[in-house]
C-alpha atoms as a PDB file:
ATOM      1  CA  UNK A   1      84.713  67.975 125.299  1.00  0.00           C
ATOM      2  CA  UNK A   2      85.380  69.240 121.815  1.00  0.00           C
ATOM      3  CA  UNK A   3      89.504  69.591 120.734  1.00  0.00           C
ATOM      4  CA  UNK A   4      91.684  72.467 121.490  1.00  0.00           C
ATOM      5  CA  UNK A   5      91.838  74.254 118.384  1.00  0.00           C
ATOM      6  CA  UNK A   6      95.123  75.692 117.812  1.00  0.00           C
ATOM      7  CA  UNK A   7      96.118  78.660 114.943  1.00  0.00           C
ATOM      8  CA  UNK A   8      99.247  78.871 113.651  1.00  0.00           C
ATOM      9  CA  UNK A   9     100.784  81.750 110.808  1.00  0.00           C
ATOM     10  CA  UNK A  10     103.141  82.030 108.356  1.00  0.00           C
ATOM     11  CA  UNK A  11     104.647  83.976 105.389  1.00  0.00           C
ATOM     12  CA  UNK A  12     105.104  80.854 103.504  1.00  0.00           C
ATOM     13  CA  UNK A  13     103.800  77.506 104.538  1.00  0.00           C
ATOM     14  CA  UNK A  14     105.115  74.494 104.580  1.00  0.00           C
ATOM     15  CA  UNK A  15     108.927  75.482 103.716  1.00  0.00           C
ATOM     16  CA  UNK A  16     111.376  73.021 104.001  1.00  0.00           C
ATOM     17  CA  UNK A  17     113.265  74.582 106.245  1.00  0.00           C
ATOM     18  CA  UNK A  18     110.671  74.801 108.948  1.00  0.00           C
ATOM     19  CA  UNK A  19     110.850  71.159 110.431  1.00  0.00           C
ATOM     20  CA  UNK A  20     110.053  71.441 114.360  1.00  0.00           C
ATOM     21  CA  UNK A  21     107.321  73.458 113.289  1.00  0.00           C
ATOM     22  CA  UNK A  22     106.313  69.929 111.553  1.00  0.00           C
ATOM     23  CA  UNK A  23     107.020  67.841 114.517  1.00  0.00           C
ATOM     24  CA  UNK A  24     104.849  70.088 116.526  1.00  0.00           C
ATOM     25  CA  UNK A  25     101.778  70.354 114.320  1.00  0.00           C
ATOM     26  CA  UNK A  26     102.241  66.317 114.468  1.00  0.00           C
ATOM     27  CA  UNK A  27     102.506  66.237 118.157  1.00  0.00           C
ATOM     28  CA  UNK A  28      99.448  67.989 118.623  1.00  0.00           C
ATOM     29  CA  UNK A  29      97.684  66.457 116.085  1.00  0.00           C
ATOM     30  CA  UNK A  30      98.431  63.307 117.556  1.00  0.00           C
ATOM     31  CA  UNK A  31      97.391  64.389 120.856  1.00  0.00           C
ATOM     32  CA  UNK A  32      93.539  65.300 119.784  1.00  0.00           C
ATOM     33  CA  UNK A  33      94.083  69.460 118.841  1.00  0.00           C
ATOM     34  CA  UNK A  34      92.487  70.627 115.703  1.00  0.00           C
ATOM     35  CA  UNK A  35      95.939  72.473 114.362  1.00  0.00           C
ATOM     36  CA  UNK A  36      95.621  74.776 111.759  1.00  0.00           C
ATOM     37  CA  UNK A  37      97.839  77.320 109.812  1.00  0.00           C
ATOM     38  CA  UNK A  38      97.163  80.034 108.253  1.00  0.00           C
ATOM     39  CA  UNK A  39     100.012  81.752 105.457  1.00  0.00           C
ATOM     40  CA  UNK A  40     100.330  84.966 104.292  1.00  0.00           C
ATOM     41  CA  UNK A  41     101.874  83.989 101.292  1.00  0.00           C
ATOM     42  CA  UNK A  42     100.295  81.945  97.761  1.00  0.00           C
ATOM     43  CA  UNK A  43     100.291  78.095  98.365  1.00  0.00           C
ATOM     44  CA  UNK A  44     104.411  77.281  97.400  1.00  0.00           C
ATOM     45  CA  UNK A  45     105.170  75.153  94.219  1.00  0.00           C
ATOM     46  CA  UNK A  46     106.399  71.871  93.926  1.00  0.00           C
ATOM     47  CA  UNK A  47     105.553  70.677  97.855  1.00  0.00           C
ATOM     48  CA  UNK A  48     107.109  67.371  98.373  1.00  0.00           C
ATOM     49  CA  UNK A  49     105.044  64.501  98.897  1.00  0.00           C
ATOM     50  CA  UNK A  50     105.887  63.945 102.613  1.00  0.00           C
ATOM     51  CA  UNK A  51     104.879  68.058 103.415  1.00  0.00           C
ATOM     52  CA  UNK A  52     101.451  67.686 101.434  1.00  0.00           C
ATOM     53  CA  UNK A  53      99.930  67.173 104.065  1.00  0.00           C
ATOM     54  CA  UNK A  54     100.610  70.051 105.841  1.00  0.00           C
ATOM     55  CA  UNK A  55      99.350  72.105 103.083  1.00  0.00           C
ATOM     56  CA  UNK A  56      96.062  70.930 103.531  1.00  0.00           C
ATOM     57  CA  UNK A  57      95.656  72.225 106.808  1.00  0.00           C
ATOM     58  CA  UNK A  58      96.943  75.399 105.307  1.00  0.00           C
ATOM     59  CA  UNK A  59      94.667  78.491 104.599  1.00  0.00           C
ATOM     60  CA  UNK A  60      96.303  80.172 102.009  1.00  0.00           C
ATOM     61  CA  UNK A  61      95.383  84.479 102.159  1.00  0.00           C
ATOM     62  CA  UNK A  62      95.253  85.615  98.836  1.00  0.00           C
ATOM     63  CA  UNK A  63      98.333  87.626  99.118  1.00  0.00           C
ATOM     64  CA  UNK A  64     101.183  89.865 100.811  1.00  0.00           C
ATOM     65  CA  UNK A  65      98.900  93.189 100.335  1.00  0.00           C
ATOM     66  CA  UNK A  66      96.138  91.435 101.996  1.00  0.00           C
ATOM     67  CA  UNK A  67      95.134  93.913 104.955  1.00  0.00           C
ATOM     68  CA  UNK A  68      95.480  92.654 108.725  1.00  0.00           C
ATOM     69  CA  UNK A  69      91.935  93.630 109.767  1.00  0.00           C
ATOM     70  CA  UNK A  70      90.758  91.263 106.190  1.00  0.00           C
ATOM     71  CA  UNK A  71      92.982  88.153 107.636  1.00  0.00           C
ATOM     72  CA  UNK A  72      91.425  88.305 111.098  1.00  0.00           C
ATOM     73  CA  UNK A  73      87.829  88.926 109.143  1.00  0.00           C
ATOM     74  CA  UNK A  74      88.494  85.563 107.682  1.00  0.00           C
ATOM     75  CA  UNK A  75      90.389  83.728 110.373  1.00  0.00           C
ATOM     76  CA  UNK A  76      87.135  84.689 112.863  1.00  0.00           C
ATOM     77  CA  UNK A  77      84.636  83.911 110.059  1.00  0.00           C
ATOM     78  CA  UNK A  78      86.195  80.190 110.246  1.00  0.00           C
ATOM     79  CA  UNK A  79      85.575  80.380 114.163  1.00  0.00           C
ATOM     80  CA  UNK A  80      88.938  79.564 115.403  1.00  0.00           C
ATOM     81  CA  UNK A  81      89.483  81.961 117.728  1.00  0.00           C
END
């Protein structure tokens, strides 16, 4: 049985100030699920150390003006849904 493969998005991603969203991502990581997130937003600046590896779970869209109908193009090119 292959993993549950779970999507998350964001405007920015990872923010300091989202920390159950870390716990989560853990949980389920732990648990077997392929978790990954997808932000709206450039990769942030200065991540620290113990977030970096959220970031590399992150796809990072090009940018705020990036259409809706272009982010599902990509997410269902990457076969997640």
């Amino acid at each position: 049985m292959s993993a549950l493969r779970i999507a998350y998005f964001a405007h920015i991603f990872p923010s300091k100030s989202e920390t159950w969203i870390y716990h989560e991502i853990d949980e389920l990581r732990r648990l077997g699920c392929d978790v990954r997130v997808f932000a709206s937003h450039i990769r942030p600046d200065g991540i620290p150390e113990e977030l970096r590896r959220f970031a590399e779970i992150t796809t990072y869209l090009p940018d705020q003006a990036r259409s809706v109908v272009a982010g599902l193009h990509e997410i269902a090119h990457r076969s997640l849904l």
